[in-house]
Protein backbone atom coordinates (compact mmCIF):
# COMPACT_ATOMS: atom_id res chain seq x y z
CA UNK A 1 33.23 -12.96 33.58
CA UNK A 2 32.27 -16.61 33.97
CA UNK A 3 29.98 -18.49 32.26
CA UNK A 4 27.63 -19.07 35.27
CA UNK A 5 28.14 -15.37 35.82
CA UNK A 6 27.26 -14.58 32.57
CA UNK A 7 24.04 -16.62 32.94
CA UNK A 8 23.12 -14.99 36.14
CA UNK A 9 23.30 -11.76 34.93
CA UNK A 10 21.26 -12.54 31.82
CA UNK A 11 18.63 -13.85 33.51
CA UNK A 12 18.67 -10.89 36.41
CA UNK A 13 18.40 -8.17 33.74
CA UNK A 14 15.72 -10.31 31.46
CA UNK A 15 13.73 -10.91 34.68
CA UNK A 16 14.36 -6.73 35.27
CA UNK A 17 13.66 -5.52 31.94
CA UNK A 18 9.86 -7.45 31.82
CA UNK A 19 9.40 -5.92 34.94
CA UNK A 20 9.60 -2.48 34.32
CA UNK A 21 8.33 -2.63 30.89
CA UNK A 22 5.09 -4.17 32.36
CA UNK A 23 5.04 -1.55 34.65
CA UNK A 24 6.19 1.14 32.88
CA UNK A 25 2.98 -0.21 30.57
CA UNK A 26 0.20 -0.13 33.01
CA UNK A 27 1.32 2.96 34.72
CA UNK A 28 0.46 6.69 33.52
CA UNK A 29 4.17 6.67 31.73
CA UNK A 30 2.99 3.98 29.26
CA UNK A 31 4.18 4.63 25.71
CA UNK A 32 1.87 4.57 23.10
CA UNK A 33 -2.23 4.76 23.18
CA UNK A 34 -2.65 0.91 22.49
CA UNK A 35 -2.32 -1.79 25.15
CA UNK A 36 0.74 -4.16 24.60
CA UNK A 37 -1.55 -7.31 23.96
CA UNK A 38 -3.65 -4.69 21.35
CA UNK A 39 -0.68 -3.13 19.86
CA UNK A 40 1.13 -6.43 19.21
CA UNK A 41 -1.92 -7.91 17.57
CA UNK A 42 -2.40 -5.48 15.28
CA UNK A 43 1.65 -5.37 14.13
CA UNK A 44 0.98 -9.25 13.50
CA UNK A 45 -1.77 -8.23 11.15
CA UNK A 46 -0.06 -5.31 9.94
CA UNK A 47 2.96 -7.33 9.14
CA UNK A 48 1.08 -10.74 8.23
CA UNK A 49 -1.64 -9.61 6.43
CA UNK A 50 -5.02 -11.33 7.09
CA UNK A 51 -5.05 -14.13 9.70
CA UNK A 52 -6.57 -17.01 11.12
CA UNK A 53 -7.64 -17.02 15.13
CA UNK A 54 -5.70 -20.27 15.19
CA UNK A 55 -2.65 -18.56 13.19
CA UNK A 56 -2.54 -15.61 15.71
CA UNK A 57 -2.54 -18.01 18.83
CA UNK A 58 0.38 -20.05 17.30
CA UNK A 59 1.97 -16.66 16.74
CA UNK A 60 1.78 -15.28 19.96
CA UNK A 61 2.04 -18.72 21.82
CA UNK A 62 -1.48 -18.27 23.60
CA UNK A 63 -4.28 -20.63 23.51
CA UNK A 64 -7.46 -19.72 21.31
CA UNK A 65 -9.58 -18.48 23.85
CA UNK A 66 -7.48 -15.64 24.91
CA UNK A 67 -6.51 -14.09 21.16
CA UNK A 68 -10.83 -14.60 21.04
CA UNK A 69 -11.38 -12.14 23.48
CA UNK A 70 -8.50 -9.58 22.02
CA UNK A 71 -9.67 -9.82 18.74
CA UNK A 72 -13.16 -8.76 19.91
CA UNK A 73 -12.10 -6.50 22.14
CA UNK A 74 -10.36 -4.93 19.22
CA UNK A 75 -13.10 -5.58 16.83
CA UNK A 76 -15.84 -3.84 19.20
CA UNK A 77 -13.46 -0.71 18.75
CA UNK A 78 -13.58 -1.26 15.22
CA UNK A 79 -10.14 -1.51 15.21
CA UNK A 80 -9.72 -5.40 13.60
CA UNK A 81 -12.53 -6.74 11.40
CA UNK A 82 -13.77 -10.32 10.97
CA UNK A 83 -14.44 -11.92 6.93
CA UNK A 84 -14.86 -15.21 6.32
CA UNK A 85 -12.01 -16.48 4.77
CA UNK A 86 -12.63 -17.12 1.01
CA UNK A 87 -10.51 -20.41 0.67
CA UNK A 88 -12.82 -21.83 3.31
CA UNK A 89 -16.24 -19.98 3.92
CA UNK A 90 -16.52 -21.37 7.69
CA UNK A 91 -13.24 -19.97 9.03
CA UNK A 92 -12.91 -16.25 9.44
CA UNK A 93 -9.97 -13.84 9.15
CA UNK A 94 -9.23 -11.12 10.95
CA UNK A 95 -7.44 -7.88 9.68
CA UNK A 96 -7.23 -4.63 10.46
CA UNK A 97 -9.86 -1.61 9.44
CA UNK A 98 -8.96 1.73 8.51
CA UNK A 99 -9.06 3.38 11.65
CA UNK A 100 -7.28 0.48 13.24
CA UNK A 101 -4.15 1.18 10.69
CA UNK A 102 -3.95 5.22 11.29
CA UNK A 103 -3.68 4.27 15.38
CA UNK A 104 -1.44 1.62 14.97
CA UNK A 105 0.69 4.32 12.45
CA UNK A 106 0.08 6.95 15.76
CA UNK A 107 1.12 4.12 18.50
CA UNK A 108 3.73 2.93 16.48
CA UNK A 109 5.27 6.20 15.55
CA UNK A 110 5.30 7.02 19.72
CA UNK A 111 6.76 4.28 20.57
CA UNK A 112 9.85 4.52 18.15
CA UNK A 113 10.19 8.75 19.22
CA UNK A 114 10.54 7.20 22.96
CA UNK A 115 13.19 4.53 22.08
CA UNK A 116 14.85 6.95 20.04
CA UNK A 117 14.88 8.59 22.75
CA UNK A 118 16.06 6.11 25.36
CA UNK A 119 18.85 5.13 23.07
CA UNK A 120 19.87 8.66 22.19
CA UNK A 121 23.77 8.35 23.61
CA UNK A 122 23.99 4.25 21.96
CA UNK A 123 26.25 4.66 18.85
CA UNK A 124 24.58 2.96 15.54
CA UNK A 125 26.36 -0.09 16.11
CA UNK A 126 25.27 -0.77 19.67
CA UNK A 127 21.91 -0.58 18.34
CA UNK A 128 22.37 -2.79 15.85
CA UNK A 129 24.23 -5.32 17.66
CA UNK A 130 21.50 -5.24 20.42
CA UNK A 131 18.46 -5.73 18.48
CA UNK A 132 20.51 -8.49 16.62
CA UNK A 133 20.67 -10.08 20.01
CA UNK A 134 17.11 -9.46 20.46
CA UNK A 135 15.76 -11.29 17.77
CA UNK A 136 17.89 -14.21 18.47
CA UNK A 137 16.59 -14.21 22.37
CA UNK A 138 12.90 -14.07 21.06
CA UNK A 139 13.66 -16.31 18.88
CA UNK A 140 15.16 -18.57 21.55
CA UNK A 141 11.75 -18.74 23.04
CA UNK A 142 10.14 -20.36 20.05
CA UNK A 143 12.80 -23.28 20.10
């Protein structure tokens, strides 16, 4: 296959992947129980530990505004809670509660079970190989 080819391809099944995965997550087949913009800010904070607003919009590549209205979205469900940060008493942190840790556990577990799933007849390598190539797309992104 030639390069152009190559590049074509890429970009029709990129372009085709995002599409049904933001379908397949506002339709009655979604996978999980937490929104994809909920669920991914909570694995930051999982993963990260307690944040910044400005940290989490750098993260996620959105402007301040928007990861505002998640995090209270999230923090109304008391899901994410806000402490002022103790390095500097006028900025807050966010992190999650609790209750926002067992349903990111439940979400979390559900979505592996369904990619298990999906990948079921992939041999170990494939998988490894692809979500090598994964992190270096994503990772593309942020250059």
């Amino acid at each position: 296959m030639s390069k152009e080819n190559s590049i074509k391809r890429i970009e029709y099944e990129l372009t085709t992947l995002i599409r049904k995965a933001v379908f397949r997550d506002q339709s009655d087949r979604k996978i999980g129980i937490l929104e994809r913009s909920a669920y991914l800010l909570m694995r930051q904070l999982d993963e990260q530990g307690p944040s910044r607003l400005k940290q989490l919009a750098e993260a996620f590549q959105l402007d301040i505004s928007t990861l505002s209205r998640q995090a209270a979205a999230l923090e109304a469900k008391k899901l994410i809670q806000r402490f002022s940060d103790p390095s500097d008493g006028r900025v807050s942190l966010f992190d999650l509660t609790e209750q926002g840790r067992e349903k990111l556990a439940i979400d979390s577990r559900m979505r592996l079970e369904w990619y298990e799933g999906m990948l079921e007849g992939w041999s170990g390598d494939e998988k490894e190989v692809f979500g090598e190539l994964l992190v270096r797309m994503n990772g593309a992104f942020d250059e």
